[in-house]
Protein backbone atom coordinates (compact mmCIF):
# COMPACT_ATOMS: atom_id res chain seq x y z
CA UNK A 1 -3.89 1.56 0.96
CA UNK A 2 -3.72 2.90 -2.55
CA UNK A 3 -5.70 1.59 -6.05
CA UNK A 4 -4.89 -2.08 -7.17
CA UNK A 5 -1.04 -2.35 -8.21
CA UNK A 6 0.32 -5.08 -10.00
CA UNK A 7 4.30 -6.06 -8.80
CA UNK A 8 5.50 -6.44 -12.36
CA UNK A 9 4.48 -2.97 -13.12
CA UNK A 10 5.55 -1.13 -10.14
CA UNK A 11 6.83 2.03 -11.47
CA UNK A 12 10.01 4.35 -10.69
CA UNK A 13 9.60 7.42 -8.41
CA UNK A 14 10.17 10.96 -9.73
CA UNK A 15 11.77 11.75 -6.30
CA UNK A 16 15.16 13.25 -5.12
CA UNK A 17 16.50 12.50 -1.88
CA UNK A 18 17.80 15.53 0.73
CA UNK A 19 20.19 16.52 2.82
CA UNK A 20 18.08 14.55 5.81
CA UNK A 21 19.95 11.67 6.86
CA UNK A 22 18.64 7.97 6.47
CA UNK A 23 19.02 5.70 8.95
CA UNK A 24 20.90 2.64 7.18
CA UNK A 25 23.13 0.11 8.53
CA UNK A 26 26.97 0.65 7.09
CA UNK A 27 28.27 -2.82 7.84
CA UNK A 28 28.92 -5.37 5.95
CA UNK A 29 26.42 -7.44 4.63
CA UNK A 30 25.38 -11.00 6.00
CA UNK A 31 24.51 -13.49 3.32
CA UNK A 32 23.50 -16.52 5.90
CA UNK A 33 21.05 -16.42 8.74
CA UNK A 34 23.00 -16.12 11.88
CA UNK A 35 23.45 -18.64 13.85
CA UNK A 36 20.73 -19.04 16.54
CA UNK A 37 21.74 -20.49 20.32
CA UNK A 38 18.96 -22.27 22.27
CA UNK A 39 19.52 -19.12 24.64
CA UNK A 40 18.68 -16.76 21.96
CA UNK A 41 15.47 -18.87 21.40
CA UNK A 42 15.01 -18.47 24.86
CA UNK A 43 15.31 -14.86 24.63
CA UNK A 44 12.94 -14.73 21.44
CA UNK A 45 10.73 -16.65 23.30
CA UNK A 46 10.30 -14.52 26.17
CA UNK A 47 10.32 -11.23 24.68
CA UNK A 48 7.37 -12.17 22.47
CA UNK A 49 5.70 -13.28 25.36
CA UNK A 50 6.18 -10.07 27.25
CA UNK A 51 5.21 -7.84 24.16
CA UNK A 52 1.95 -9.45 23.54
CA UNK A 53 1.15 -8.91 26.97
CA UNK A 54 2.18 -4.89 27.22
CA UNK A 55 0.69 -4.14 23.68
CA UNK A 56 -2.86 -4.15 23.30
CA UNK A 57 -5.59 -2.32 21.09
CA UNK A 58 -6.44 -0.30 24.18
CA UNK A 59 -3.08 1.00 24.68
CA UNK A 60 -2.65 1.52 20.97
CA UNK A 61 -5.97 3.92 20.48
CA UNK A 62 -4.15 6.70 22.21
CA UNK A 63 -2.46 6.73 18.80
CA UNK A 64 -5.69 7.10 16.93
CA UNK A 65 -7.29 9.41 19.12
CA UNK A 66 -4.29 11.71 18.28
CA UNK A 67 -4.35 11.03 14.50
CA UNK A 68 -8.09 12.16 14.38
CA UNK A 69 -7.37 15.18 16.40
CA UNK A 70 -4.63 16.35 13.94
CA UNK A 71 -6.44 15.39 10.91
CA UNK A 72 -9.86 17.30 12.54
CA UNK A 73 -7.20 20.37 13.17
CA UNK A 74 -5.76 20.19 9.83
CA UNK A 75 -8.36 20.58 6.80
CA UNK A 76 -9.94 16.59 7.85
CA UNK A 77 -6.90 14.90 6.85
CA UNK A 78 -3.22 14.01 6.94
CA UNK A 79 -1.99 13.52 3.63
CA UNK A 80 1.44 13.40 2.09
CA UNK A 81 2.48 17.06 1.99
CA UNK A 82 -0.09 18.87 4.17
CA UNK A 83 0.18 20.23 7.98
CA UNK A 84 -1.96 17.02 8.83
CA UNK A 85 0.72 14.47 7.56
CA UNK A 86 3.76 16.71 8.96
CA UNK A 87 1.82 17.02 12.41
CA UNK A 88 1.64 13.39 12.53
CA UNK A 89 5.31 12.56 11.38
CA UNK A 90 6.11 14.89 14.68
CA UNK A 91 3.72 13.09 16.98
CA UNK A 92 5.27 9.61 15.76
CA UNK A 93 9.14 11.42 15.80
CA UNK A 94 8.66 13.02 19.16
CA UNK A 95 7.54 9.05 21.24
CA UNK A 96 9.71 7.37 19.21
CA UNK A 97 12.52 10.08 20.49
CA UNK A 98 12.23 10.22 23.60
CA UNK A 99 11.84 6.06 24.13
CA UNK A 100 15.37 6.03 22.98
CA UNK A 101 15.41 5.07 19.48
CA UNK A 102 17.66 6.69 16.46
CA UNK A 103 15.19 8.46 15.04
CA UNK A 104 15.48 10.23 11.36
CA UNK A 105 13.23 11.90 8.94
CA UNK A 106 13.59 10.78 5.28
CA UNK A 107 12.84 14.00 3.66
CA UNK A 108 11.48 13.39 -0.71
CA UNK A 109 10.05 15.44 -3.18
CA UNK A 110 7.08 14.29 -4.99
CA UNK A 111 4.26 15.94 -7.50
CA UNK A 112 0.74 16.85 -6.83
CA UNK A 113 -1.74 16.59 -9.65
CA UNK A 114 -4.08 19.86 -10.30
CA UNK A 115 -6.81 19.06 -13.07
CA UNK A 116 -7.28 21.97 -15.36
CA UNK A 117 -9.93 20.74 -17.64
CA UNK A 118 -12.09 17.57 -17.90
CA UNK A 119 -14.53 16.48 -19.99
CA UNK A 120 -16.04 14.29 -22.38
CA UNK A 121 -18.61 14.57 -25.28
CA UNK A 122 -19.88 11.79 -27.37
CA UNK A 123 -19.39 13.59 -30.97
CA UNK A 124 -21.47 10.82 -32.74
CA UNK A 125 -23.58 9.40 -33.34
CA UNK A 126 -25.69 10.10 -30.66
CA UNK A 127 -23.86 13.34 -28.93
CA UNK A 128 -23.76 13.90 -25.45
CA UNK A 129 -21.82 14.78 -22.22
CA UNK A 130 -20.21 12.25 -19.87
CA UNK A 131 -18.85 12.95 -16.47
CA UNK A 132 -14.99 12.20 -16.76
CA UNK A 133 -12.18 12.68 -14.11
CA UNK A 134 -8.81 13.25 -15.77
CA UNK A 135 -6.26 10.68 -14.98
CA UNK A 136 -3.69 12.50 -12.36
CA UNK A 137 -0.55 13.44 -14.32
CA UNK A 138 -2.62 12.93 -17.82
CA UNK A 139 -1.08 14.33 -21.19
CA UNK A 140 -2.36 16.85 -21.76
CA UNK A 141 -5.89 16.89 -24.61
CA UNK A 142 -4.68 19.70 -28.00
CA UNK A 143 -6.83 22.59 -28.03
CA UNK A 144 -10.48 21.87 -27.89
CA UNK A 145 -10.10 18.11 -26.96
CA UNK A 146 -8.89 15.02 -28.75
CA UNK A 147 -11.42 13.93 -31.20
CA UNK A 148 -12.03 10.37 -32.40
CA UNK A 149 -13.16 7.10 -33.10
CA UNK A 150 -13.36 5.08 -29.71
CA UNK A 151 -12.17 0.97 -29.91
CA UNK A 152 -13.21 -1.18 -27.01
CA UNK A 153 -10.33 -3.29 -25.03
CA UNK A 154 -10.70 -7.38 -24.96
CA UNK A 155 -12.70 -7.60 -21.69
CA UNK A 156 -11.39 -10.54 -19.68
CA UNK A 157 -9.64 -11.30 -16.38
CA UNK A 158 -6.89 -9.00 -17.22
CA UNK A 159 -8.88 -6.01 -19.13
CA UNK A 160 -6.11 -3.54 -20.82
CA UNK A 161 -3.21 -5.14 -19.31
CA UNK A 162 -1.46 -6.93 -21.79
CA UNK A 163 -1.35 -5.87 -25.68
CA UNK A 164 -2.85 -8.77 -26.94
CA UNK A 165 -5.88 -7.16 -25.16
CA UNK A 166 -6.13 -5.03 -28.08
CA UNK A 167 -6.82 -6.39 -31.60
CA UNK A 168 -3.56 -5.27 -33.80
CA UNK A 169 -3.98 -2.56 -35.63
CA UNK A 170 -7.43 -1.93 -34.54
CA UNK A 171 -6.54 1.46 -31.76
CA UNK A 172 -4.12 3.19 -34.10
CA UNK A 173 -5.22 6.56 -34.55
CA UNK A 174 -8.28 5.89 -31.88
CA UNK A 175 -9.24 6.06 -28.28
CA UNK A 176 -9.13 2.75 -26.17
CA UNK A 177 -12.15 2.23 -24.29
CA UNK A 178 -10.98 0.37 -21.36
CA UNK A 179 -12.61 -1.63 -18.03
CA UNK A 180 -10.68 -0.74 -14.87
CA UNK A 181 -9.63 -3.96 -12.99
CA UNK A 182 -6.66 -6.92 -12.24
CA UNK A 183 -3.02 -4.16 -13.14
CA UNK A 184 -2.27 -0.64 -12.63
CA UNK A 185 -4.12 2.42 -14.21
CA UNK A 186 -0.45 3.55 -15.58
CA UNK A 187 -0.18 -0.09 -16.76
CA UNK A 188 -3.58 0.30 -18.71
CA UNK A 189 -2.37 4.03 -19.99
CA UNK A 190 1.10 2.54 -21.10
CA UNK A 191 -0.33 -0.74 -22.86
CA UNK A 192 -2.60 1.39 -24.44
CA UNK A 193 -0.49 3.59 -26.02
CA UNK A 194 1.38 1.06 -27.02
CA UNK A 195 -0.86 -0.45 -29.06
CA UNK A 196 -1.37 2.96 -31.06
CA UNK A 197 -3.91 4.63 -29.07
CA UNK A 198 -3.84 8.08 -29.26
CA UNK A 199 -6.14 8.79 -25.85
CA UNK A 200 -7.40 6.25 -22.95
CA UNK A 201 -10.92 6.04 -21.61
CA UNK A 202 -11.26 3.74 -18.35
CA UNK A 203 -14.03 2.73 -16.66
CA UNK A 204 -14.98 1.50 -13.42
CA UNK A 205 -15.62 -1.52 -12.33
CA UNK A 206 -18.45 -1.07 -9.96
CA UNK A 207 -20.01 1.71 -8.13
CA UNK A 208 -21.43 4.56 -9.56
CA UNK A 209 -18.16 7.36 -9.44
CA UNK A 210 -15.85 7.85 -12.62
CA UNK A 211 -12.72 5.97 -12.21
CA UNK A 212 -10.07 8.19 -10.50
CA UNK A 213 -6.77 7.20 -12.52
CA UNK A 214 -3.62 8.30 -12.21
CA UNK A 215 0.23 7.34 -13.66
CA UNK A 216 1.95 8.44 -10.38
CA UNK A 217 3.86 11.15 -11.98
CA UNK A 218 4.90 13.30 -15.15
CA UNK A 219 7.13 11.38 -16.57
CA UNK A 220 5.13 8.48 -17.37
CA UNK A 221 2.48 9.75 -19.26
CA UNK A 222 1.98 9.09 -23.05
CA UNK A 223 -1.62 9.86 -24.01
CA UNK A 224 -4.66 12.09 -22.27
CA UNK A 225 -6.41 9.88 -20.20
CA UNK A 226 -9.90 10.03 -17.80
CA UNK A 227 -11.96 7.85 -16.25
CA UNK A 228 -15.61 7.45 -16.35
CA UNK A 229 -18.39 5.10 -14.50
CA UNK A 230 -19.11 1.48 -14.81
CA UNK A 231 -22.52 2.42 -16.48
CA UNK A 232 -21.43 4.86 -18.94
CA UNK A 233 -18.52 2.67 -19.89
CA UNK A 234 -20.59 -0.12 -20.61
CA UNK A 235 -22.98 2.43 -22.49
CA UNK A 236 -20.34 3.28 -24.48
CA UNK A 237 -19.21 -0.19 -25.26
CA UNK A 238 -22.57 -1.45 -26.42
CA UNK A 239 -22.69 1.60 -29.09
CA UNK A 240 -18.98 0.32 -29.90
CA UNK A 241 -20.20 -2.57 -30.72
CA UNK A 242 -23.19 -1.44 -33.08
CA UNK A 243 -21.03 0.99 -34.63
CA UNK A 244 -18.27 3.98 -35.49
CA UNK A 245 -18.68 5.59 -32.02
CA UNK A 246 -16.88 9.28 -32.06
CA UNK A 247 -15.50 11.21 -28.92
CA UNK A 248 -13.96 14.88 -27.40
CA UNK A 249 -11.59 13.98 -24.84
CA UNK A 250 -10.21 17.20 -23.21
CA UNK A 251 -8.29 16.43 -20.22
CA UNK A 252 -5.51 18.55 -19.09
CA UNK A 253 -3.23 18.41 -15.64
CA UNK A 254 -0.79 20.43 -13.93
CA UNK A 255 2.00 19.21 -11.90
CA UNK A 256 2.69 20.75 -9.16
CA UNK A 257 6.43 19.69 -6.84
CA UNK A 258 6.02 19.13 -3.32
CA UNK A 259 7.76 17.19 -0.38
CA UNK A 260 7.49 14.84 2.38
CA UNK A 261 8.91 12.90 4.50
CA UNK A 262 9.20 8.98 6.14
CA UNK A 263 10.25 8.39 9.85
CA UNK A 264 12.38 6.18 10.12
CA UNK A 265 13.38 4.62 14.19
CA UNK A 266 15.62 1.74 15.16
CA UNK A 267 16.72 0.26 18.23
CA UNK A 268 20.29 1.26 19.08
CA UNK A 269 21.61 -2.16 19.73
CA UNK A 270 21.84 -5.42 17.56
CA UNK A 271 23.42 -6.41 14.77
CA UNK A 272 23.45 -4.56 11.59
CA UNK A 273 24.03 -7.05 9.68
CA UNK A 274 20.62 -8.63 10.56
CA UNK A 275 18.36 -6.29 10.36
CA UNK A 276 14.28 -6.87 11.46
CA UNK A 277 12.47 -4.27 9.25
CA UNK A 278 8.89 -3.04 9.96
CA UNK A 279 6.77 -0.29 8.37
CA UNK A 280 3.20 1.17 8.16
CA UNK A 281 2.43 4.22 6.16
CA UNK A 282 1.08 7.26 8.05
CA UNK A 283 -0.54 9.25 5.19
CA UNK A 284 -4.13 9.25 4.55
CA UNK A 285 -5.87 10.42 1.02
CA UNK A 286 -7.30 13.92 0.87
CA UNK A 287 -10.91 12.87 1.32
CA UNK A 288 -10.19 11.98 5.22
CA UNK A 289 -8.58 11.19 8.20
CA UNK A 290 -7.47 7.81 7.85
CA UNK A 291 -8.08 6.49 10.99
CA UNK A 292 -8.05 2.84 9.13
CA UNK A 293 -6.31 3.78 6.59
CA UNK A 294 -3.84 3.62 7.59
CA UNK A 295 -4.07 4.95 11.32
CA UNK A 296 -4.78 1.67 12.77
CA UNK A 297 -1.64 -0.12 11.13
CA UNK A 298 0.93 3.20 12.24
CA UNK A 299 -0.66 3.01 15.86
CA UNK A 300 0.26 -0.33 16.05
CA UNK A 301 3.72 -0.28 14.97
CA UNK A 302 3.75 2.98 16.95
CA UNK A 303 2.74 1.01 20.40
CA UNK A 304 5.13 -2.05 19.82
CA UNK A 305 7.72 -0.02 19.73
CA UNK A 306 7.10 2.02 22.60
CA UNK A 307 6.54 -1.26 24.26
CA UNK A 308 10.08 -2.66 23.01
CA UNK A 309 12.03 0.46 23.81
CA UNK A 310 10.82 -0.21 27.70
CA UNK A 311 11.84 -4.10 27.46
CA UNK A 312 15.31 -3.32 25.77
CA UNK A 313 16.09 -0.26 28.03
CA UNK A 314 16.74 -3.25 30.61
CA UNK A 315 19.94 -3.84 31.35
CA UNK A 316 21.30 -7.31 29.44
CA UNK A 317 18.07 -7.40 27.40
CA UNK A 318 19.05 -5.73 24.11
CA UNK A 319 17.87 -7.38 20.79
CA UNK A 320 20.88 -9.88 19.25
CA UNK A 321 19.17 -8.11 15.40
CA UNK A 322 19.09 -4.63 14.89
CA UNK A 323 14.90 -3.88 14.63
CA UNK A 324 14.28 -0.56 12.42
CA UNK A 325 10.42 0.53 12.18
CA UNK A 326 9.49 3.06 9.78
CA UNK A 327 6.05 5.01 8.81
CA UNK A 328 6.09 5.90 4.98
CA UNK A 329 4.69 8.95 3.43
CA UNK A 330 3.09 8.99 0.35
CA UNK A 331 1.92 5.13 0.25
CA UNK A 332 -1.47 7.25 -1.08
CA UNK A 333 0.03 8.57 -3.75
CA UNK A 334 1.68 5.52 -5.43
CA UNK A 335 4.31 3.92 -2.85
CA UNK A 336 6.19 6.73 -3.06
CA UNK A 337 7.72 6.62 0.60
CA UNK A 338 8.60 2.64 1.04
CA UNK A 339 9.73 2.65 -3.06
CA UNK A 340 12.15 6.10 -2.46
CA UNK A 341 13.38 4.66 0.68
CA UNK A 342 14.46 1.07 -1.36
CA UNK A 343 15.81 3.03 -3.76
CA UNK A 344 18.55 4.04 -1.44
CA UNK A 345 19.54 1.46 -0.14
CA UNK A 346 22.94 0.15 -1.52
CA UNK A 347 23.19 -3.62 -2.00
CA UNK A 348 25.18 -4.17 0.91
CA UNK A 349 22.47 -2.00 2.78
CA UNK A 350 19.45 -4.41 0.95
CA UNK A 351 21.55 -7.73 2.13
CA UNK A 352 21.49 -6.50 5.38
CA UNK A 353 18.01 -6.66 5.77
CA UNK A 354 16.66 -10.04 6.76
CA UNK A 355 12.39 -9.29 6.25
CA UNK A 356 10.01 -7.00 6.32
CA UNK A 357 6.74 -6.53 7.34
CA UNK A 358 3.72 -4.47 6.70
CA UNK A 359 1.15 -3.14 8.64
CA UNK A 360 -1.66 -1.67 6.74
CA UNK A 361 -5.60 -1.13 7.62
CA UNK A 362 -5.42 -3.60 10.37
CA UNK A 363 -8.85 -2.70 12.28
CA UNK A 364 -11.35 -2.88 9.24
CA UNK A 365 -14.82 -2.46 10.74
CA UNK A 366 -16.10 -5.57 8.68
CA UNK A 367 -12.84 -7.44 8.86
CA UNK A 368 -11.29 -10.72 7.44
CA UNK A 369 -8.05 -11.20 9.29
CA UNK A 370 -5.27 -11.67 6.08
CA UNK A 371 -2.05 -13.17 6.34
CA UNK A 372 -0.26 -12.26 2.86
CA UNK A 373 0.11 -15.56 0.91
CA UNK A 374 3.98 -16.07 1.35
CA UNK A 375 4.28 -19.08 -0.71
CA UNK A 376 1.26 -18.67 -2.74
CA UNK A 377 -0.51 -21.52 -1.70
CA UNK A 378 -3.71 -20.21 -2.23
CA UNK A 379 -2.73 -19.78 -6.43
CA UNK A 380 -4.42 -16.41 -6.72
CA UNK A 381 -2.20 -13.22 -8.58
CA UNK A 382 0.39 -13.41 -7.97
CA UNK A 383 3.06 -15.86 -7.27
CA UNK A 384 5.00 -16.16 -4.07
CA UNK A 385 7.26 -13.57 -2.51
CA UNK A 386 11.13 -13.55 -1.74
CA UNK A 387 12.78 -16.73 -0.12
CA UNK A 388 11.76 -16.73 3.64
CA UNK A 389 8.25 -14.60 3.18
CA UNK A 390 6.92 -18.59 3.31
CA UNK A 391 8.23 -18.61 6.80
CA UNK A 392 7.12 -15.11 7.42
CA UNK A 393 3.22 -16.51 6.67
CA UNK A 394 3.84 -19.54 8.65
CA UNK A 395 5.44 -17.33 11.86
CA UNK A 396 1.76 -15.57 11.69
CA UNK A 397 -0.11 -18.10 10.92
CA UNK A 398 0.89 -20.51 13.60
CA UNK A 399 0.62 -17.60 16.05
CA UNK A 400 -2.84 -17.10 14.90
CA UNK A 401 -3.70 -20.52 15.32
CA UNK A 402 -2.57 -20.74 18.68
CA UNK A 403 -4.92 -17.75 19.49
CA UNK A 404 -8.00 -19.35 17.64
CA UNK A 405 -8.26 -16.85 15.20
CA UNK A 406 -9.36 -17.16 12.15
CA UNK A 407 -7.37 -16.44 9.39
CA UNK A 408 -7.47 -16.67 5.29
CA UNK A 409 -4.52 -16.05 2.80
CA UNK A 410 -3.96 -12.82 0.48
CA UNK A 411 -2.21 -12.31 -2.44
CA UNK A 412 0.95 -10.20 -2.57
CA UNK A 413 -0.83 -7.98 -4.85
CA UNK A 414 1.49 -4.71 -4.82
CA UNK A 415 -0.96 -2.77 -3.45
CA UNK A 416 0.64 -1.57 0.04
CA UNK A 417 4.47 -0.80 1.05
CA UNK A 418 6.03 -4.15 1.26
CA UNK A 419 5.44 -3.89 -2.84
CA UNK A 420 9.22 -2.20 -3.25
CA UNK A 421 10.10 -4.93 -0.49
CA UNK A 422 9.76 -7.80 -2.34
CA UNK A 423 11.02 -6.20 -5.91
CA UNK A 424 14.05 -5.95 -4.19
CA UNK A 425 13.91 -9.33 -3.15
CA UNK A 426 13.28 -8.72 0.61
CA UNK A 427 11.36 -11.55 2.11
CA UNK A 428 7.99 -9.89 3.52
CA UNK A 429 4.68 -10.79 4.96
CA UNK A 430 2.45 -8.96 7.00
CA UNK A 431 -1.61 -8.80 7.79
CA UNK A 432 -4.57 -6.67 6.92
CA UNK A 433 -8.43 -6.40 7.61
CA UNK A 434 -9.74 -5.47 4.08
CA UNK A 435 -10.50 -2.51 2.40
CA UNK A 436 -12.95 -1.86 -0.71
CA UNK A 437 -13.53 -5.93 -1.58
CA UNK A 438 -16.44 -7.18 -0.65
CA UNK A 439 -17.18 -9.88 2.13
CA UNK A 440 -18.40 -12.94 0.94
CA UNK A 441 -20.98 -15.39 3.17
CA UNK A 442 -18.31 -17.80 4.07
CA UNK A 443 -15.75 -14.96 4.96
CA UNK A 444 -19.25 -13.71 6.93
CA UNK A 445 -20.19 -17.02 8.81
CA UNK A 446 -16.37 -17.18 9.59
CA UNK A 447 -15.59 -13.92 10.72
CA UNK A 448 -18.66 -12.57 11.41
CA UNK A 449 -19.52 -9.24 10.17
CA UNK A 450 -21.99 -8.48 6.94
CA UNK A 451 -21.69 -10.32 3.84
CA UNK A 452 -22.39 -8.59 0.51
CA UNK A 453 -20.75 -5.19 2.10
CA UNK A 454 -17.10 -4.06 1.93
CA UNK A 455 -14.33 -4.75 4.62
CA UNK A 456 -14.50 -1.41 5.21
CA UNK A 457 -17.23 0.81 4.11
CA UNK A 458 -15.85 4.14 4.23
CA UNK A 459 -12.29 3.56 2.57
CA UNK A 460 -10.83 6.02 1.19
CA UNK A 461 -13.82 8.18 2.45
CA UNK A 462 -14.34 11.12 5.19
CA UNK A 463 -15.91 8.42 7.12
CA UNK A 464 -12.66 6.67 7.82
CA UNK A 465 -12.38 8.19 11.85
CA UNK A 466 -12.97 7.24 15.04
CA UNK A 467 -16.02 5.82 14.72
CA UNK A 468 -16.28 3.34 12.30
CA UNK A 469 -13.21 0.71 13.29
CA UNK A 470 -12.87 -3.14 14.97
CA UNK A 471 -11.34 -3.03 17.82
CA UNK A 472 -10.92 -6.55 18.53
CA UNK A 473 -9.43 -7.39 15.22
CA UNK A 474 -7.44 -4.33 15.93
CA UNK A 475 -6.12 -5.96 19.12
CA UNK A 476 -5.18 -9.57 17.29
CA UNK A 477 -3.05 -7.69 14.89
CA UNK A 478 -1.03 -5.79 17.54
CA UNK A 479 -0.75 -9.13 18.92
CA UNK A 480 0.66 -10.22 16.05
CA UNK A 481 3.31 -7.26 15.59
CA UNK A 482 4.50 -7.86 18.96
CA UNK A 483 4.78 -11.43 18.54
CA UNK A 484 6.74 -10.64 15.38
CA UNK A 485 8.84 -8.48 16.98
CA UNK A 486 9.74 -10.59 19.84
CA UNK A 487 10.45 -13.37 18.23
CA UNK A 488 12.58 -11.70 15.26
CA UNK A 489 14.16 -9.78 17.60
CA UNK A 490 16.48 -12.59 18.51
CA UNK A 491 15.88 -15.39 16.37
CA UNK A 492 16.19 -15.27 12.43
CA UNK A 493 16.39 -19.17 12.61
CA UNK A 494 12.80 -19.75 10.73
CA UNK A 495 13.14 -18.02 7.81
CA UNK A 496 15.71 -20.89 6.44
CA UNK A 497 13.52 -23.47 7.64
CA UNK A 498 11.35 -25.77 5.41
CA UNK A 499 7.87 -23.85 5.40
CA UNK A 500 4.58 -26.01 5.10
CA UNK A 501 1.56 -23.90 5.90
């Protein structure tokens, strides 16, 4: 799961599609649910039953054991455009294959940051180094840095998002000192620049690492850009506010083209005019192998449908909707996998595809189980998705329920794969187990685990293998695929129902 994304600013891909061929439906599009027969029902019914009961975290860590052996094989990870990430694309290909599926590989081209320089000197009036990390795909700093004046950003619940964050006429000619937090760091670098900045300093917003920014490729940069630590940022505000405060920014970045690839499976029957959409992404960052993130959420998409493919195989038993799973490269890097693949779809194509759902960290080893706030009940972010992702929420919820597990809402933030989803007006939904936010007593007392410590401890870190997962909660949510899948399978019928969570 990548940095904090707001929808509004998702951003377009520098990407070009390849001679690979995409599995997409060709009919024509259906603009009404289909009409669902109490035998249908029946059918949904039954197959969700049977699913639940064949998938299971146990089953599913076959899938994780693999993922950590490529990833310990291939330089400690499985990132978007390494041997780890291909290795695992074949792995996922090769079941997926040989179950009986039409299986494809989306083949894209994306860019690779390389820093050249970065650094940062207070000039005056008290000189000194900082540690900076130059936004990925920064402008590039003139020779021997970008000197001057430093103006501090309206700190509020929105920090650098929005230009009346920035006093008008006050960052012409300077460099915007800027807290990290609520939109996108290309959000913060574009606002900025915007409102006349002529470089971007960000800081973070806890821990004790520079921020590590980026604007997801070349194209969308305006001004250099780096990122520095909560304390130095807040150093460097307080002698903002006493004062003329001077700075060298040199940051310069390389880009550098590279490609990769989605898989992309669906079941050979059903109609294609109702499609039931499901997706995961199977890259992990460089710093490890992404056992959680996101190995947990592409093993259990990965089991489910190993699990359909032997109920469907039966003969009479094929699903009335056509159900396509996919695992997306590049969700690391910006959403580059599940926003290139949207991007191709025609609108027939995008009609055609009744809901999605994500999959992503799903075994957190400090978990809260999420349900993503389809109808924004719980008023945080941002507001609800795509007619039907209500129903989608309720659909999980109510299976939760039935299980007695616990469950809390979360916002559709942007942050994961269903983000290109819902732009497109896709109903989604989905679950996840937390990442970098931090568990709060009553989340504690509720789901057990350790308040005042992340969801997961080691995200984004080396330590994201084997060892450090929740099984159990990695169990419900397979569970809840399946049940998903079953149901949706055969029965579209309660996505145009009223939805009351």
């Amino acid at each position: 799961m990548r940095a904090h994304f707001r929808r509004r600013a998702i951003s377009a891909l520098i990407t070009t599609a390849v001679a690979t061929p995409v599995l997409l439906a060709a009919a024509a599009p259906a603009d009404a649910r289909p009409t669902t027969s109490a035998e249908q029902r029946g059918k949904a019914e039954r197959l969700a039953k049977k699913l639940v009961k064949a998938s299971s975290g146990k089953s599913a860590y076959r899938h994780l054991e693999e993922l950590q052996e490529i990833a310990d094989e291939e330089g400690g990870n499985r990132a978007a455009g390494t041997a780890g990430h291909k290795a695992s694309t074949e792995y996922v290909y090769r079941l997926l294959k040989k179950a009986g599926y039409d299986v494809s590989y989306q083949n894209f081209d994306f860019y690779e940051s390389r820093t050249v320089r970065e650094k940062l000197s207070v000039v005056s009036p008290e000189p000194r180094e900082i540690n900076v990390a130059a936004y990925k795909f920064s402008k590039t700093s003139p020779t021997g840095g970008l000197v001057a004046p430093l103006a501090a950003a309206r700190v509020d619940a929105t920090p650098g998002c929005e230009l009346d964050d920035y006093a008008s006429g006050t960052f012409t000619g300077k460099i915007a000192l800027v807290k990290r937090g609520s939109c996108s760091f290309q959000q913060k670098e574009e606002v900025a620049a915007k409102a006349g900045a002529i470089g971007l300093i960000l800081y973070n917003h806890s821990g004790n690492e520079p921020a590590h920014g980026t604007v997801g490729a070349p194209a969308n940069a305006h001004i250099p850009a780096g990122g520095i630590s909560l304390a130095d940022g807040e150093a460097l505000a307080a002698q903002v506010a006493r004062g003329e405060t001077k700075v060298n920014l040199d940051v310069s970045t390389e880009a550098l083209k590279r490609q990769t690839r989605n898989v992309i499976a669906e079941t050979r029957g059903g109609s294609a005019d109702h499609v039931v959409s499901l997706g995961s992404h199977l890259d992990s960052v460089p710093a490890g192998p992404g056992i959680n993130d996101n190995g947990s959420g592409s093993a259990g998409l990965l089991e489910v449908a190993l699990r359909l493919a032997e109920q469907i195989r039966k003969p009479g038993q094929q699903p009335t909707n056509k159900v396509r799973f996919a695992w997306w490269s590049g969700e690391e890097l910006g959403l580059l996998g599940s926003e290139h693949y949207v991007s191709q779809l025609s609108e027939k194509q995008r009609k055609q595809i009744a809901l999605y759902l994500n999959f992503d960290m799903i075994a957190s080893p400090n978990p809260v189980e999420f349900v993503y706030d389809g109808d924004d009940s719980d008023h945080q972010g941002e507001g609800p998705g795509p007619q039907g992702s209500a129903q989608i929420e309720r659909l999980i919820n109510g299976y939760l329920d039935r299980k007695g597990a616990p469950h809390e809402g979360t916002d559709f933030d942007g942050r994961s794969d269903y983000g290109p989803f819902i732009k497109a007006g896709i109903p989604a939904g989905g679950t996840f187990t937390g990442a970098e936010g931090i568990k709060t007593k009553e989340q504690a007392a509720r789901f057990g685990g350790t308040a005042g410590t992340a969801y997961d401890p080691n995200y984004h870190g080396a330590g994201d293998n084997l060892s450090n997962l929740d099984l159990k909660v990695f169990d419900t949510n397979i569970d809840v695929i399946a049940h998903a899948v079953g149901t949706y399978a055969h029965d579209l019928s309660s996505l145009s129902q009223p939805a009351k969570n």
